[in-house]
Protein backbone atom coordinates (compact mmCIF):
# COMPACT_ATOMS: atom_id res chain seq x y z
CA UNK A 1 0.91 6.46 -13.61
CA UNK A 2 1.01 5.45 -9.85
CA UNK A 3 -2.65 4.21 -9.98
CA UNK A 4 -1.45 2.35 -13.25
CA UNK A 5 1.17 0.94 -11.31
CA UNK A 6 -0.87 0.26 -8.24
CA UNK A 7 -3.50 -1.86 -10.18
CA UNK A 8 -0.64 -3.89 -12.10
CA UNK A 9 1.16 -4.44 -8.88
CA UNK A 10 -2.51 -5.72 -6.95
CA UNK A 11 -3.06 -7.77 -10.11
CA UNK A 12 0.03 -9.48 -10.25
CA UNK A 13 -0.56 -10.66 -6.20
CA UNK A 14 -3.85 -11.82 -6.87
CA UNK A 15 -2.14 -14.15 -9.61
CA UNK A 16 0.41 -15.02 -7.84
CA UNK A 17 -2.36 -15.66 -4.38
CA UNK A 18 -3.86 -18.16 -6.23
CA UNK A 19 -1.51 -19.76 -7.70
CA UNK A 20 -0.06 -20.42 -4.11
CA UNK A 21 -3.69 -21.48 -3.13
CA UNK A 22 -4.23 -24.12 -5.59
CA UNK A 23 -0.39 -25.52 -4.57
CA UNK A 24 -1.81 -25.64 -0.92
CA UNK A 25 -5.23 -27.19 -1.77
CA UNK A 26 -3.59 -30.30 -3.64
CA UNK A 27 -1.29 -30.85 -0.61
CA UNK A 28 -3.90 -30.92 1.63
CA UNK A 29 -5.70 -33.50 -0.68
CA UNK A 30 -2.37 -35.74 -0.51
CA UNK A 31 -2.97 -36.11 3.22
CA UNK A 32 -0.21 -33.37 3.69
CA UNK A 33 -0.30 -30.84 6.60
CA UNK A 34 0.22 -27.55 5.21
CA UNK A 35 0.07 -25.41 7.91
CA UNK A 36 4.15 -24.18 9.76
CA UNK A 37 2.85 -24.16 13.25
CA UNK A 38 1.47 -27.67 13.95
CA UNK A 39 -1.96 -28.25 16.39
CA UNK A 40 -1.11 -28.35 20.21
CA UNK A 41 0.24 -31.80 21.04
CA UNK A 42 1.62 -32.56 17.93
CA UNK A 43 4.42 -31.60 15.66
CA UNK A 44 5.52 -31.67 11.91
CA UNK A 45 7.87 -33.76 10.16
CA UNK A 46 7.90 -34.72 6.16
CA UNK A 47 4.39 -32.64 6.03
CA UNK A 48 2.61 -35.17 8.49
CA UNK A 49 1.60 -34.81 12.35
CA UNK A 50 3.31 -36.93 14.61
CA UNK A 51 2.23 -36.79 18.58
CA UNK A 52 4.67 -34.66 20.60
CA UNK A 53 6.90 -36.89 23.39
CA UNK A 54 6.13 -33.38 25.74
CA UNK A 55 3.70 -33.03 28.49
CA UNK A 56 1.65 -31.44 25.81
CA UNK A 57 -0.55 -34.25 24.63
CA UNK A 58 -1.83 -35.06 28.45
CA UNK A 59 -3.01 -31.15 28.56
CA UNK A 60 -5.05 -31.96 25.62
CA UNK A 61 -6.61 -34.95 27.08
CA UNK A 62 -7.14 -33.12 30.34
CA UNK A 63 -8.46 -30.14 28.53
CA UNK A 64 -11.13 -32.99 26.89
CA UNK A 65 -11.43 -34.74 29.77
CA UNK A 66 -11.87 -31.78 32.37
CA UNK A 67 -14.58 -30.07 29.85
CA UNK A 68 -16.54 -33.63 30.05
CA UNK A 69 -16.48 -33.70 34.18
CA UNK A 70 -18.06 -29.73 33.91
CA UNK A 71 -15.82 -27.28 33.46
CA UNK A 72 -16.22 -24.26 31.54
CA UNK A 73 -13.65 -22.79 28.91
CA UNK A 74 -12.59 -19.93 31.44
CA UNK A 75 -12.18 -22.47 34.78
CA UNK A 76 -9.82 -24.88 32.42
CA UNK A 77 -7.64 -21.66 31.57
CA UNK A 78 -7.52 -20.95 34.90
CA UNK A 79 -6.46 -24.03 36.02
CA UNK A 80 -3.58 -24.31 33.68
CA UNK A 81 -2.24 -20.72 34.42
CA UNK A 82 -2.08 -21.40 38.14
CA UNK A 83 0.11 -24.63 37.55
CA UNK A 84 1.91 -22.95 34.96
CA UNK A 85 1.12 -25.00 32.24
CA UNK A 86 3.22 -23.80 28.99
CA UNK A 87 0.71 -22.26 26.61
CA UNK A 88 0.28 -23.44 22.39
CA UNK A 89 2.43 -20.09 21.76
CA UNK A 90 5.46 -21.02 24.29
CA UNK A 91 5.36 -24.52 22.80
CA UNK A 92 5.16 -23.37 19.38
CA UNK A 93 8.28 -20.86 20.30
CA UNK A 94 6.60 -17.64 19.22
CA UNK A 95 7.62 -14.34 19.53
CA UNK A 96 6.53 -12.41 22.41
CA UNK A 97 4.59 -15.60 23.87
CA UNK A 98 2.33 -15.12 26.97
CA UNK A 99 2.58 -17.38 29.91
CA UNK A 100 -1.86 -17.00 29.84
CA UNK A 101 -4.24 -19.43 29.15
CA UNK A 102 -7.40 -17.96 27.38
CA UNK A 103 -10.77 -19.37 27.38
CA UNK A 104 -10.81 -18.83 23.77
CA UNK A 105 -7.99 -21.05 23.64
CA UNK A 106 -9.53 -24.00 25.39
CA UNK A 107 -12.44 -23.88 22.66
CA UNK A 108 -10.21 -23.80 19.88
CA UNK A 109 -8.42 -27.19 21.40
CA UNK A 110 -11.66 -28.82 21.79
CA UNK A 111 -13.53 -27.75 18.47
CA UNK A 112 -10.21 -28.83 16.51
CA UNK A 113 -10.37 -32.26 14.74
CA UNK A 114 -6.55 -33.33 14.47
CA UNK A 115 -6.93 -34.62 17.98
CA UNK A 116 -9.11 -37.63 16.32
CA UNK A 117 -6.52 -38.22 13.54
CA UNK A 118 -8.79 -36.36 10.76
CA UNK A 119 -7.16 -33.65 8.44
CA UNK A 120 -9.18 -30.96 8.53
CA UNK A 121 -8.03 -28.21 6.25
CA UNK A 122 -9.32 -25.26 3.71
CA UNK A 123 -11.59 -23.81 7.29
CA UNK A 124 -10.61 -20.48 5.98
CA UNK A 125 -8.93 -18.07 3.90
CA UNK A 126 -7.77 -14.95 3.19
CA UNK A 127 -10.33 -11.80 1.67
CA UNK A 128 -7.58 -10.45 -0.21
CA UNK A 129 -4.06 -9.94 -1.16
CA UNK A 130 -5.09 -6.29 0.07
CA UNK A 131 -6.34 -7.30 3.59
CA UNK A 132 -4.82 -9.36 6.51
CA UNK A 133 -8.34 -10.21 7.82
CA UNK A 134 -9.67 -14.04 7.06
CA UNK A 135 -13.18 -15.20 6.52
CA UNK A 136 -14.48 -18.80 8.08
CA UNK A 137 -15.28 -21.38 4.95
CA UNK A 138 -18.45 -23.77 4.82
CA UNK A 139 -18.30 -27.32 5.84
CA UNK A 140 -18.72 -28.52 2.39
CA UNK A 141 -15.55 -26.54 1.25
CA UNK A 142 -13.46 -28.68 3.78
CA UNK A 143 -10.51 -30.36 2.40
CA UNK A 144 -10.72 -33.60 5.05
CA UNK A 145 -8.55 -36.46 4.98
CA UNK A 146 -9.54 -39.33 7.38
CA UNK A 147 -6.99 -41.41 9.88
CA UNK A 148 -4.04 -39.60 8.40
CA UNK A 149 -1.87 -39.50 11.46
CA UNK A 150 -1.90 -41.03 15.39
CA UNK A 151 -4.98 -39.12 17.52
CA UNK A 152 -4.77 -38.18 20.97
CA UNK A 153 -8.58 -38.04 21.80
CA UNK A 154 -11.14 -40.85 20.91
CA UNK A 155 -14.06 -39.87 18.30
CA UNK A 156 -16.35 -40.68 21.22
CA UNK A 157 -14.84 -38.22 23.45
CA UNK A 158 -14.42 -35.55 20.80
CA UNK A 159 -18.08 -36.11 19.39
CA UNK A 160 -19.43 -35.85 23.41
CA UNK A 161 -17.52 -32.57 23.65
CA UNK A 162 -18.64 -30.77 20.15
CA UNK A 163 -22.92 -31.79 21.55
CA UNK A 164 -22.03 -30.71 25.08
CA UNK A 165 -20.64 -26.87 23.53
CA UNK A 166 -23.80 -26.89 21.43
CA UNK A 167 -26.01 -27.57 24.88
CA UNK A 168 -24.16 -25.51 26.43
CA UNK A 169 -24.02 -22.53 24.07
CA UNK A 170 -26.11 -19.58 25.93
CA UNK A 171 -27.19 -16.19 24.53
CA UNK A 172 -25.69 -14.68 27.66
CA UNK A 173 -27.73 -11.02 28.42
CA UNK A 174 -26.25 -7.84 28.16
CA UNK A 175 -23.98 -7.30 31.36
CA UNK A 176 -25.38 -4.88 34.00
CA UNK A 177 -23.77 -1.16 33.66
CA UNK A 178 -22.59 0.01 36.90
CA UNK A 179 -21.70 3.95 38.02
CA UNK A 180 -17.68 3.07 37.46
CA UNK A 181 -17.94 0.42 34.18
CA UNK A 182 -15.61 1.41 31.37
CA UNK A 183 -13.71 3.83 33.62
CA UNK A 184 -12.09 1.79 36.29
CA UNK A 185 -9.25 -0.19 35.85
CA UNK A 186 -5.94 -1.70 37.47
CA UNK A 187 -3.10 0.11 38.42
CA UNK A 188 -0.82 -3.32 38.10
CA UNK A 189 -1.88 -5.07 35.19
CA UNK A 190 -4.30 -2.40 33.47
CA UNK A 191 -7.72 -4.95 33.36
CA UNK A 192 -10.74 -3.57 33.77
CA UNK A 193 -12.21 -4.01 37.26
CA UNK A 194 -15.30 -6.33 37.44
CA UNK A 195 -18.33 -4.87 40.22
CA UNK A 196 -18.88 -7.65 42.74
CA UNK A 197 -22.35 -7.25 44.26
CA UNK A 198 -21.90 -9.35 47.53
CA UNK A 199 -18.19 -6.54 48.30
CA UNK A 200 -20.46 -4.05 47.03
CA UNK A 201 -17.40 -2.94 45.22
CA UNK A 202 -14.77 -3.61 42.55
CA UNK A 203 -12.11 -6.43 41.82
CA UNK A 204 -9.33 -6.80 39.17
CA UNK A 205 -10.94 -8.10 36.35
CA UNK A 206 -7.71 -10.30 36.00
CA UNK A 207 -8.02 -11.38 39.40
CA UNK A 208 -11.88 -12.29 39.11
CA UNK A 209 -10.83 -14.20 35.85
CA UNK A 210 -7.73 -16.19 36.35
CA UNK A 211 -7.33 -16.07 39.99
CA UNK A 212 -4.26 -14.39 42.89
CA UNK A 213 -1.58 -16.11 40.57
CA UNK A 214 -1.97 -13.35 37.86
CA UNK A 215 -2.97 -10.06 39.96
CA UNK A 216 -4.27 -9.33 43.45
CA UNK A 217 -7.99 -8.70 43.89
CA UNK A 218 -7.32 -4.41 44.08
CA UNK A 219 -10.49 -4.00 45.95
CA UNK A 220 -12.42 -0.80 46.34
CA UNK A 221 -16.01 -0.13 47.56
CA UNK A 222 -18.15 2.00 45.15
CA UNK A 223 -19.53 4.33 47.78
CA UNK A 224 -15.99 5.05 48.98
CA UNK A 225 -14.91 5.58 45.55
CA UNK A 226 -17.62 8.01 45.00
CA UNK A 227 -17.36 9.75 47.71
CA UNK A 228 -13.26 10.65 47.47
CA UNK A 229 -13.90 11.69 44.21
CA UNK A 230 -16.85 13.92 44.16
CA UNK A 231 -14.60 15.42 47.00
CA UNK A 232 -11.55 15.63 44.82
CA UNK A 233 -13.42 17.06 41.88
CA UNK A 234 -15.27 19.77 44.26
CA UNK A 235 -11.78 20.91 45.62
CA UNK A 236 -10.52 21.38 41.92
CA UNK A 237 -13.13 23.23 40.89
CA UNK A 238 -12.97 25.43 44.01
CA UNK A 239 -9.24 26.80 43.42
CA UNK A 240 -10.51 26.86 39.70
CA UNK A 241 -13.03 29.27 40.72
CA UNK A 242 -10.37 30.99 43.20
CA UNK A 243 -8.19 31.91 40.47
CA UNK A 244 -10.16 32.38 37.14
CA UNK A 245 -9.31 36.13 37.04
CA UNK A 246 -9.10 38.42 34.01
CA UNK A 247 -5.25 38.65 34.22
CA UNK A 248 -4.61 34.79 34.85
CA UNK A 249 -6.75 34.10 31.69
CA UNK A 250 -5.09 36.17 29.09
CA UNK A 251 -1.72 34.99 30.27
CA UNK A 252 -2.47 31.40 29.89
CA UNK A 253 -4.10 32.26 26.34
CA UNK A 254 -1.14 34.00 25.35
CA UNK A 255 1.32 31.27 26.65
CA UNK A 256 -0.69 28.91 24.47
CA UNK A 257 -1.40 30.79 21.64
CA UNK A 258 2.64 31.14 21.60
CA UNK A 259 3.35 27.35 22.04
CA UNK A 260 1.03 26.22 19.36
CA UNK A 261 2.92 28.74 16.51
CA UNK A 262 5.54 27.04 17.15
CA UNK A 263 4.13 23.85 16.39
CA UNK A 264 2.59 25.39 13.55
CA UNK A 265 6.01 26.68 12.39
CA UNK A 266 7.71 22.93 13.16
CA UNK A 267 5.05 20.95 10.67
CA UNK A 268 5.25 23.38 8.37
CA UNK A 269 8.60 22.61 7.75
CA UNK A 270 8.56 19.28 8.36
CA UNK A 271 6.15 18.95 5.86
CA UNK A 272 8.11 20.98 3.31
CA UNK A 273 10.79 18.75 3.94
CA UNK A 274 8.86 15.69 3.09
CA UNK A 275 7.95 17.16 -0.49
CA UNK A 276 11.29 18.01 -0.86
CA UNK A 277 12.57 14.26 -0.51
CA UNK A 278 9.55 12.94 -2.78
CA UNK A 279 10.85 15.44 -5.72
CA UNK A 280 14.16 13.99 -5.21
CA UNK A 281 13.25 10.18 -4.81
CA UNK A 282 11.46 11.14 -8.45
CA UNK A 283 14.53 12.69 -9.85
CA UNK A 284 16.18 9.60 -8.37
CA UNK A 285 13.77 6.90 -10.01
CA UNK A 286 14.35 8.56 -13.66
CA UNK A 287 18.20 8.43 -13.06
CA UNK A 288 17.52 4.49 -12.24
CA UNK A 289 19.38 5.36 -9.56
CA UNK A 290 15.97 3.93 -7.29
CA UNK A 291 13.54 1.06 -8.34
CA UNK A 292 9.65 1.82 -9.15
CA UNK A 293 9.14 -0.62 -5.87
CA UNK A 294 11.58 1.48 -3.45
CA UNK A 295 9.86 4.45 -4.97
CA UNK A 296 6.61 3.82 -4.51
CA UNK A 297 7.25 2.47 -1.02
CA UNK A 298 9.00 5.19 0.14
CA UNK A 299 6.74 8.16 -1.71
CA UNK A 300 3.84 6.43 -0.23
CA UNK A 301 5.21 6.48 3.43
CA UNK A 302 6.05 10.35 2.78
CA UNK A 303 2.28 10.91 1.35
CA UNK A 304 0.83 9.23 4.72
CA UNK A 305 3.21 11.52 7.09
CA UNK A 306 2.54 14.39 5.15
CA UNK A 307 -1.11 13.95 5.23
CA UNK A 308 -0.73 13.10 9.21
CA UNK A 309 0.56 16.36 9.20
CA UNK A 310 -1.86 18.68 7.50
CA UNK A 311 -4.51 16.98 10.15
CA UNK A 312 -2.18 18.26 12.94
CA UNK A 313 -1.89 21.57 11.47
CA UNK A 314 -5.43 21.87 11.48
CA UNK A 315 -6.11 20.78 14.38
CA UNK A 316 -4.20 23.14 15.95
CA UNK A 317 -5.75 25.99 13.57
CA UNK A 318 -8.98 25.00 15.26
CA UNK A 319 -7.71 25.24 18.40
CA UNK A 320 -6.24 28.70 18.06
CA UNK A 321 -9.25 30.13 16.47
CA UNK A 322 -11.06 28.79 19.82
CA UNK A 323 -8.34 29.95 21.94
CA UNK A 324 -10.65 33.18 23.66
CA UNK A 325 -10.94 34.56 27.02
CA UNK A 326 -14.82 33.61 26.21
CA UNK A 327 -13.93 30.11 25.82
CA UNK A 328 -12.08 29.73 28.40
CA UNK A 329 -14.45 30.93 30.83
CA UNK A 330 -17.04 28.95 29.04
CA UNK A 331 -15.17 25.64 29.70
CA UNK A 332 -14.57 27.06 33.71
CA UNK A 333 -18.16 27.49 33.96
CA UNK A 334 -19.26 24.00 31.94
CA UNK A 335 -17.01 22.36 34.84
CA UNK A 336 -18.71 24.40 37.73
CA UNK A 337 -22.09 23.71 36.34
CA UNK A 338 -21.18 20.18 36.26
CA UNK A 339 -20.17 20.34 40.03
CA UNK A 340 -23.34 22.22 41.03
CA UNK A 341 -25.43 18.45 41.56
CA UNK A 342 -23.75 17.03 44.71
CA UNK A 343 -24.58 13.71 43.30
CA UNK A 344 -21.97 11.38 40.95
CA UNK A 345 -23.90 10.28 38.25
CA UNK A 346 -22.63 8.22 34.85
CA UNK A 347 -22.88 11.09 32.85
CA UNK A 348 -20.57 13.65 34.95
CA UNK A 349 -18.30 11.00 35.80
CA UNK A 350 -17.67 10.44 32.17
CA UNK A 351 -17.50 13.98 30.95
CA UNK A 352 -14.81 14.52 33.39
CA UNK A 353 -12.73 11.57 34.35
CA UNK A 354 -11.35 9.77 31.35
CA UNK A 355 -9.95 7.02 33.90
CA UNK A 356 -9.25 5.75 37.36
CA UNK A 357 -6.49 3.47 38.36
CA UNK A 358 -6.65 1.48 41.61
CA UNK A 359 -3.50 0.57 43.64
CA UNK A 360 -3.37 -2.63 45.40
CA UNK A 361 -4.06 -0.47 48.79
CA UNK A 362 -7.60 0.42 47.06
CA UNK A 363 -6.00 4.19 46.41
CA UNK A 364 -7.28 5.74 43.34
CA UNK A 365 -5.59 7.74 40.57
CA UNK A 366 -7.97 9.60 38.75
CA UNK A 367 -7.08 11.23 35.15
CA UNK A 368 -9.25 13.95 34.18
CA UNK A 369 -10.78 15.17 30.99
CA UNK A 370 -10.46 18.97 31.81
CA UNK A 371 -9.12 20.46 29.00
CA UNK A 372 -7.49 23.40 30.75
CA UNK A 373 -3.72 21.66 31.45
CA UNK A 374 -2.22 21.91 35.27
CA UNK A 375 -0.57 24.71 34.64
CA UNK A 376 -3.65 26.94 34.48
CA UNK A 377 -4.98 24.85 37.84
């Protein structure tokens, strides 16, 4: 019957999805804005826009106005982070609002056609009751109401900004992979670092982006880099080597082998003690002492743990059936093998290091892939 349930339940939301659609759509047709959060620059009252009495409709002119003198999405951003411009989200008074402009962001402004006093609604809508992601409509689905409320950019200037993207729009070539891309990253604000040909090195990607007022430039020169850690690496592997004895292997096997039964033991009856709780939420649901909605909720949040927990277990079956002396000399010797070329290529970087950090000295952290924990080391 859950299925049966399931179905109804899906059914009943499509109904009720477009009903809700079909409300919005005749709004929208009545010259209403039926959106809560209202475009940058503006604000809602009795379902129309009305121009903000903020600072925020002069950021969309300069926004307009900055893009028309040459500017690119990014060097806009830029410029309003550095003079701490409030973003659309701290105006809006979101949750967990960030103080960053985004490229992205600038686009949306200047592709959005409230700013000529247009309504411009229906651009998208949902897939399904069933999925949070939203698909972009065709033009001629548009619901568009003209000169409904006050604009803040001519249709000259907004027309001159939607050919000048167009111009401008690039297929930009695949960016060039470098010995450290994917694997480097800050220590302070966790971007990526971006390789600079003319420091022959790497900078915070935050830093080459959006300039000293959101990170410090964290450079390191690749060669340097290289260097300290083929040195690093060569060192672990030599006290690896140093201490791969017999003796030392079987006692790390058996101090794993002892720590993952107990794990084993600890889902097992965690798991146990999620069926236990679904039998009683069903003995609960036929005493109508629990709704078919709590049920279902709370059965299907006990099904997902549970299954969570069968993958653990095995997991860690897998891992105990691999857990051999043979093995674990095998994964010594894959290392040492790897360490034989005195040479740092993509490939060994990325089958050993799963990340380095850089400090704002240019000091690296490096976090290894080994699987053999520090103990063992």
């Amino acid at each position: 019957m859950f299925g049966l349930y399931a179905w109804m339940y899906e059914q009943e939301s499509e109904r009720i999805s477009s009903r809700v659609k079909a409300a919005l759509k005749s709004k929208c047709r009545k010259g209403k804005f039926k959106g809560s959060v209202a475009p940058y620059g503006y604000h809602i009252q009795d379902g129309k826009l009305f121009i903000n009495e903020d600072s925020s409709p002069e950021v969309v002119r300069y926004i307009f106005n900055s893009y028309l003198a040459g500017d690119g999405f990014d060097k806009i951003a830029k410029t309003l982070f550095e003079q701490g411009t409030p973003t659309p989200s701290q105006v809006a008074k979101k949750s967990n609002t960030s103080a960053i402009w985004y490229g992205s962001t600038i686009r949306k402004i200047l592709e959005n056609p409230h700013y000529i006093g247009d309504l411009v609604q229906g651009r998208e809508t949902s897939i399904s009751v069933t999925v949070k992601k939203r698909k972009s409509l065709s033009t001629d689905d548009y619901i568009i109401i003209k000169n409904t409320h006050e604009a803040i950019i001519t249709r000259e200037t907004f027309d001159t900004a939607q050919q000048l993207i167009k111009s401008r729009k690039i297929i930009r070539p695949a960016p060039n992979k470098h010995l450290f891309s994917n694997i480097l990253f800050c220590s302070d604000c966790g971007s990526g670092m971006h390789y600079k040909a003319n420091r022959k090195g790497y900078v915070c990607g935050a830093y080459d982006k959006r300039g000293k007022s959101y990170c410090t430039s964290h450079i390191v020169r690749e060669a340097e880099l290289k260097d300290a850690i083929l040195a690093d690496i060569n060192m672990l592997i030599e006290q690896l080597n140093q201490r791969n004895s017999s003796e030392k292997v079987q006692r790390y096997i058996k101090k794993q082998k002892i720590q993952l039964e107990k794990n084993t033991k600890a889902i097992t009856n965690e798991i146990e003690t999620l069926k236990k709780r679904k039998n009683t939420a069903l003995e609960f649901l036929l005493d109508k002492t629990l709704s078919k909605e709590e049920y279902l909720s709370q059965t299907a949040f006990m099904s997902q743990k549970i299954t969570e927990l069968e993958t653990n277990l095995v997991k860690i079956s897998s891992i105990l059936g691999s857990l051999n002396q043979d093995n674990v000399l095998a994964e010594i010797k894959k290392i040492s093998e790897c360490m034989s070329i005195n040479e740092l290529t993509p490939e060994i970087l990325h089958q050993l290091i799963e990340k380095v950090e850089i400090a704002e000295d240019g000091s690296a952290r490096i976090y290894y892939r080994f699987s053999l924990p520090s103990a063992y080391l």
